[in-house]
Protein backbone atom coordinates (compact mmCIF):
# COMPACT_ATOMS: atom_id res chain seq x y z
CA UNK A 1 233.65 98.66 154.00
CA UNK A 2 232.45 95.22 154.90
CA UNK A 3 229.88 93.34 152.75
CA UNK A 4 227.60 90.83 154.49
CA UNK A 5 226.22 88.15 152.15
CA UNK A 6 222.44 86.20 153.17
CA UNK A 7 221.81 83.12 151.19
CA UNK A 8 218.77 81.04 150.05
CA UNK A 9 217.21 78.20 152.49
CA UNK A 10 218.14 75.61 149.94
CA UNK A 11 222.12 76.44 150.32
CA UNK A 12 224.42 77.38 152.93
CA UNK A 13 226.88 80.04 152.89
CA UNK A 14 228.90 77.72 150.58
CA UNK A 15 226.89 79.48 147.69
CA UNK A 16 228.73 82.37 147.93
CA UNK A 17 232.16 80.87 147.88
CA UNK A 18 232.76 82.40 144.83
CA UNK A 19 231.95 86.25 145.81
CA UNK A 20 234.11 85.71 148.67
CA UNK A 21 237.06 85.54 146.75
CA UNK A 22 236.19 88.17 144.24
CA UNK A 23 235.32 90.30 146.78
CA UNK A 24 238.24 89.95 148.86
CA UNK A 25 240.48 90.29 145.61
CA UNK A 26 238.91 93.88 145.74
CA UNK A 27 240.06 94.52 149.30
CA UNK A 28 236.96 94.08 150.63
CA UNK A 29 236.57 92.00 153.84
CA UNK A 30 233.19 89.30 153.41
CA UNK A 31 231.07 87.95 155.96
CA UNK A 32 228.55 85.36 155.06
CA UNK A 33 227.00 84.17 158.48
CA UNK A 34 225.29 81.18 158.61
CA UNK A 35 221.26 80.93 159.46
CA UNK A 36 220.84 78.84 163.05
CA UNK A 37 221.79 75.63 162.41
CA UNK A 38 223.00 76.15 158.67
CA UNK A 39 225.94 76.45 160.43
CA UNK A 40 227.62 72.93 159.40
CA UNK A 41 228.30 71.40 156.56
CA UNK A 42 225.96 70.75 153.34
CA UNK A 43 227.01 67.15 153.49
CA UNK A 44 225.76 66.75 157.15
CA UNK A 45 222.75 69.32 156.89
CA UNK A 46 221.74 66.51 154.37
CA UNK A 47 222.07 63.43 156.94
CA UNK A 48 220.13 65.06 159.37
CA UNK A 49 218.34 68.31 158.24
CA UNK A 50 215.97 68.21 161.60
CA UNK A 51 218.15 70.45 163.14
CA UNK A 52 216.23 73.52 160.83
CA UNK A 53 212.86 72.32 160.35
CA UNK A 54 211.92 74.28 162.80
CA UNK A 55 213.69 77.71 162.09
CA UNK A 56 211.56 80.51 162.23
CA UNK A 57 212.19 83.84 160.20
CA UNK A 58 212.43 86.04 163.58
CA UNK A 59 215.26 83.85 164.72
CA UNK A 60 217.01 84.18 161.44
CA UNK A 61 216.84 87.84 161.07
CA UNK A 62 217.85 88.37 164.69
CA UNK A 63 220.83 86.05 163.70
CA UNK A 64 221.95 88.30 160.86
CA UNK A 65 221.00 91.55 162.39
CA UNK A 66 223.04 90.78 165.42
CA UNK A 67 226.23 90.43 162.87
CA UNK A 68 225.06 92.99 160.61
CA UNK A 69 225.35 95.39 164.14
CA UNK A 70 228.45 93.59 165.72
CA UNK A 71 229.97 95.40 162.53
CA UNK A 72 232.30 98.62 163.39
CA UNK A 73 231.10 100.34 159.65
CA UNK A 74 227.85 100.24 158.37
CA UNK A 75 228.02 97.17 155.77
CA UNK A 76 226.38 96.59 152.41
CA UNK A 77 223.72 94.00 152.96
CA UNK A 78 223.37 91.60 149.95
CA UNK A 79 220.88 88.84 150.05
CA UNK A 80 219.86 86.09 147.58
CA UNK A 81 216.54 84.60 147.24
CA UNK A 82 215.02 84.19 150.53
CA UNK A 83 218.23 85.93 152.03
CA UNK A 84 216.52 88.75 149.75
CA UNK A 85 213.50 89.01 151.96
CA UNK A 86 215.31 89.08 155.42
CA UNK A 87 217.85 91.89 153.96
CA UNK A 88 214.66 94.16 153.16
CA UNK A 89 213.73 93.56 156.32
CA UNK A 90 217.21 94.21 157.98
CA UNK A 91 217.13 97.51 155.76
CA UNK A 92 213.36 98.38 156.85
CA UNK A 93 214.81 98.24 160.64
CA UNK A 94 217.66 100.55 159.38
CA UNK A 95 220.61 98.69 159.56
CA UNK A 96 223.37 98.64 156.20
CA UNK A 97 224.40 101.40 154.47
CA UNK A 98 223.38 100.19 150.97
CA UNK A 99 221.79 96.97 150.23
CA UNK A 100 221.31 94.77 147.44
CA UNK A 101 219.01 91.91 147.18
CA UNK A 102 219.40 88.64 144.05
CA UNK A 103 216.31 87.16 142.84
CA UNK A 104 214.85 87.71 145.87
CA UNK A 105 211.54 86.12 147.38
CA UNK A 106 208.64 88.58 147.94
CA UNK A 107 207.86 89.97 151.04
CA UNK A 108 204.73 90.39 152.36
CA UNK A 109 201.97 92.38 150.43
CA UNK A 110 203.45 91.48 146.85
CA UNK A 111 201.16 89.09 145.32
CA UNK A 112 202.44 88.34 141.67
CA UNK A 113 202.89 84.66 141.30
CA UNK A 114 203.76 83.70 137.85
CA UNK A 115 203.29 80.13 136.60
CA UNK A 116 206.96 79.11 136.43
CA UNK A 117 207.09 80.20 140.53
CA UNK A 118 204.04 78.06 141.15
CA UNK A 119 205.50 74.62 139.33
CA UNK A 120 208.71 75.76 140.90
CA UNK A 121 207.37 75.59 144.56
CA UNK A 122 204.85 72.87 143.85
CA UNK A 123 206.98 70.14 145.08
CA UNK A 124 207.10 71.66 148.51
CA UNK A 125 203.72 72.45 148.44
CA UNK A 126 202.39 69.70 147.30
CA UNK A 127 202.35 67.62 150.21
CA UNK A 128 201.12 69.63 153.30
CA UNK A 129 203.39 67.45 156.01
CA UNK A 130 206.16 69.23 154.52
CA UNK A 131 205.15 72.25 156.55
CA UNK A 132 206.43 70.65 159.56
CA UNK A 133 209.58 69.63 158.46
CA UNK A 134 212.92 70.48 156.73
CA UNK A 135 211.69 69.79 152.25
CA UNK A 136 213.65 69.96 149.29
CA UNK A 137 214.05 69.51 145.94
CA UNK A 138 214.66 65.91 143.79
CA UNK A 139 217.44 66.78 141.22
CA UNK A 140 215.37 67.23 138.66
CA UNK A 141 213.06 69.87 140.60
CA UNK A 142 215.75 71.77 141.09
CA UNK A 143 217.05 71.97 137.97
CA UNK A 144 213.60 73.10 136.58
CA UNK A 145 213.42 75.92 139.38
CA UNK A 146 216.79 76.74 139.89
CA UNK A 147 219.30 75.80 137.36
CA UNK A 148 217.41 75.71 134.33
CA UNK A 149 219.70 77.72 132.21
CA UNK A 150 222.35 74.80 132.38
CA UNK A 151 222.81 71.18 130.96
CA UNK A 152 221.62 68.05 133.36
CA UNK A 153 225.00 67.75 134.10
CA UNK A 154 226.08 71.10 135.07
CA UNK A 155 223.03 71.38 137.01
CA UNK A 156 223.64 67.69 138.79
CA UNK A 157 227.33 68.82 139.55
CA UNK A 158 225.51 72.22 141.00
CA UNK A 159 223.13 70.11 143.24
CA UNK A 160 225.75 67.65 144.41
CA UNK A 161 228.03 70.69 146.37
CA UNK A 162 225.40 72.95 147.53
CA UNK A 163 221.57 71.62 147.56
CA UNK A 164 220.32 71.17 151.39
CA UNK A 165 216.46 70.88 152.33
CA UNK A 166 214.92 73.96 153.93
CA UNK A 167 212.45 74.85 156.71
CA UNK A 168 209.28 73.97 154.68
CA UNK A 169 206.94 76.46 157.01
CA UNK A 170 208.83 79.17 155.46
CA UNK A 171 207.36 78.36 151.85
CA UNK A 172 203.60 77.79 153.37
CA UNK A 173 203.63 80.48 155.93
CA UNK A 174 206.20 83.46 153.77
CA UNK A 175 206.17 82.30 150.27
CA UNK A 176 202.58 81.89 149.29
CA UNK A 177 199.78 82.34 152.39
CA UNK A 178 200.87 85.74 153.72
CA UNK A 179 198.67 87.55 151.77
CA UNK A 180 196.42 85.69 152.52
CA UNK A 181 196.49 85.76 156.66
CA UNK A 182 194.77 88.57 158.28
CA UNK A 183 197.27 91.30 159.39
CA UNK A 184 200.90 92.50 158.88
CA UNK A 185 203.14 88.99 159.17
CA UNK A 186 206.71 88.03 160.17
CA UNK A 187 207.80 89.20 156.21
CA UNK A 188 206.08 92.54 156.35
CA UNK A 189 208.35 95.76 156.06
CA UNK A 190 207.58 99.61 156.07
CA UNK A 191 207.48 100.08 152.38
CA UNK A 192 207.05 103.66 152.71
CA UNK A 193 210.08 104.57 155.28
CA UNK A 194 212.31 107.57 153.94
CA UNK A 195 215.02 106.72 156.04
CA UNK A 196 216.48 103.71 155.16
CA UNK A 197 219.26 102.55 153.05
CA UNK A 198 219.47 102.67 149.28
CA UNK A 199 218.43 99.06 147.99
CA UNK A 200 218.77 97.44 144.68
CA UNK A 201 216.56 94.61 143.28
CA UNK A 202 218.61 92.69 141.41
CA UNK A 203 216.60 89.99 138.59
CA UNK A 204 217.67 87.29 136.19
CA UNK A 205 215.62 87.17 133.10
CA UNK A 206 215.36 83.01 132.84
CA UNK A 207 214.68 82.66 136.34
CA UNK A 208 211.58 79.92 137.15
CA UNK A 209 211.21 80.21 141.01
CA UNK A 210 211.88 83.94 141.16
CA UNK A 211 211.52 85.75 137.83
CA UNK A 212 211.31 89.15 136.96
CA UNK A 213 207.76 89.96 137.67
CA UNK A 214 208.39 89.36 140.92
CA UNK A 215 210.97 91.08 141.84
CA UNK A 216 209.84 94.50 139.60
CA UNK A 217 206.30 93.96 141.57
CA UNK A 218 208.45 93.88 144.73
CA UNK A 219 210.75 97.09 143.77
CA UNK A 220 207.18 98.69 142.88
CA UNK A 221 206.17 98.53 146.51
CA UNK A 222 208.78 101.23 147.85
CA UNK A 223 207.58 103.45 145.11
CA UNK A 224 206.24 106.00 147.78
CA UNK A 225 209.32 105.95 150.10
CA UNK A 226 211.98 108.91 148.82
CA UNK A 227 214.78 106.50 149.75
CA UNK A 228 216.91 104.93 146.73
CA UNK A 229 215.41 102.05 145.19
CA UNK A 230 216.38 100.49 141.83
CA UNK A 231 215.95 97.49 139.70
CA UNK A 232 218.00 95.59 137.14
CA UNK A 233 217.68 92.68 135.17
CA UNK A 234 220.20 90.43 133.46
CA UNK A 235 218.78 88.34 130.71
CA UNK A 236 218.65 84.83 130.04
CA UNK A 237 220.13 84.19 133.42
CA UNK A 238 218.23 81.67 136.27
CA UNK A 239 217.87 81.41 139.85
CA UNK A 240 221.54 80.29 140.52
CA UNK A 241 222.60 83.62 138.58
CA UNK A 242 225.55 83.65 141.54
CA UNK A 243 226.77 80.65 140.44
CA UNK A 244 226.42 79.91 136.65
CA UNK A 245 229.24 81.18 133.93
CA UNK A 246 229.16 85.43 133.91
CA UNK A 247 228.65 85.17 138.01
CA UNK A 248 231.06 87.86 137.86
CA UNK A 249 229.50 90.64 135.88
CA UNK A 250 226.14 90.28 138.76
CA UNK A 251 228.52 90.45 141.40
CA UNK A 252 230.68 93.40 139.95
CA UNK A 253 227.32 95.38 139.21
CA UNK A 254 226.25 94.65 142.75
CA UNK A 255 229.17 95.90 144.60
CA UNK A 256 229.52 98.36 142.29
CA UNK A 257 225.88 99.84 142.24
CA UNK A 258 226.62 99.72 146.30
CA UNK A 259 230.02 101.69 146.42
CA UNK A 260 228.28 104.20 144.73
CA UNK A 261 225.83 104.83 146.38
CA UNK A 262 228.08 104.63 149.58
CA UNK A 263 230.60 106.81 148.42
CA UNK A 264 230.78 110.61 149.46
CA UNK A 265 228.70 112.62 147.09
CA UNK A 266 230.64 116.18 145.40
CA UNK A 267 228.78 119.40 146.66
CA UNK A 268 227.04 121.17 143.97
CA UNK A 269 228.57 124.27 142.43
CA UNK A 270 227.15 127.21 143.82
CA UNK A 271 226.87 129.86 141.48
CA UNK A 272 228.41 133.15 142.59
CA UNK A 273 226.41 136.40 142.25
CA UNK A 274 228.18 139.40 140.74
């Protein structure tokens, strides 16, 4: 069964580098497509990050969903961060067979913001041109919202392979005002759909720009739908929980929680009358 990998606006696919190997060493074959125009390298996405300032979520999740489809077998979906919010919504159009989503951003209609997620996005939001163009984050900012569990150093060496700037709409308009716009936006999904695949919510207990709270207020919001949904949280770990030392034991319990939930349940027993 394939696995299809989404990844946060501040990386490329290069984040997952890692699961792709694991993976693979399981026998399982690992797409991780690229966002529109995320498609090159970090190193040149830096030069010139124009070429996504302007990328709109509907774009993106037609991307994916058009790979996601292109698939033979139903895949397991498995998004990080934002890439968290465009699998739910990928799931909530009923595509994957099992999903699993990393410190993912909200989607629409949760509205627990904790301090740390606030200082975390306030250099974005801080300066309101930045909604017009591709923003990111000075090394120290991301250390603070991303990488906080490691040393200036490991977080530097972190930053210098994989950090990228990112559509800055996508923080105004999905990250902290769609609550507060007047019907259902582009990050809404059917919280209450039976039908969809089972989905896991997947926290890290240290994480600044996504913690817990979050994520458990986001798992909350399916609490009506009779679909799978469950939660787990691994402590003391941050935002680049794919990434930092013990990446293995999220990405084993992801796949894991997936193949089960994939895998061909045993008929009950059906007890034989006399």
């Amino acid at each position: 069964m394939p696995s299809i990998c989404g990844s946060p606006v501040w990386v490329t696919p290069r984040s997952w580098e890692n699961w792709v190997t694991h993976y693979e060493s399981k026998g399982y074959r690992v797409i991780t497509p690229a966002y529109p125009g995320f498609d090159i390298e970090v190193e040149a996405l830096r030069e010139n990050p124009d070429v996504i300032a302007n990328l709109t979520v509907p774009q993106t999740v037609d991307h994916v969903a058009s790979v996601v489809e292109s698939v033979p077998t139903a895949p397991i979906i498995m998004g990080h961060s934002f890439g968290g919010i465009l699998t739910q919504l990928l799931v909530a159009s009923g595509l994957g067979a099992a999903a699993v989503v990393i410190d993912s951003a909200p989607t629409e209609g949760v509205r627990t913001q904790p301090p740390s997620q606030i200082k975390s996005l306030l250099p974005i939001l801080s300066r309101f041109s930045n909604r017009h163009k591709a923003a990111g984050f000075t090394p120290k900012q991301w250390h603070y919202a991303f990488t906080n569990t490691l040393d200036e150093a490991e977080s530097q060496t972190v930053y210098d392979r994989y950090a990228i700037a990112a559509p800055g709409s996508w923080v105004f308009k999905y990250g902290v005002f769609a609550n507060l716009t007047p019907g259902h936006q582009e990050t809404w999904v059917d919280y209450a759909r039976d039908d969809r695949a089972p989905l896991l919510f997947i926290a890290g207990g240290a994480d600044h720009i996504m913690p817990p709270a979050v994520n458990k207020s986001n798992a909350r919001k399916y609490r009506k739908s009779k679909a799978i949904t469950d939660y787990h949280e691994f402590p003391g770990r941050s935002h680049w929980t794919c990434g930092e030392p013990g990446w293995e034991a999220v990405a084993d319990h992801a796949l894991d929680w997936a193949v089960a939930q994939t895998s061909p349940r045993e008929p009950k027993a059906v007890p034989q009358t006399p």
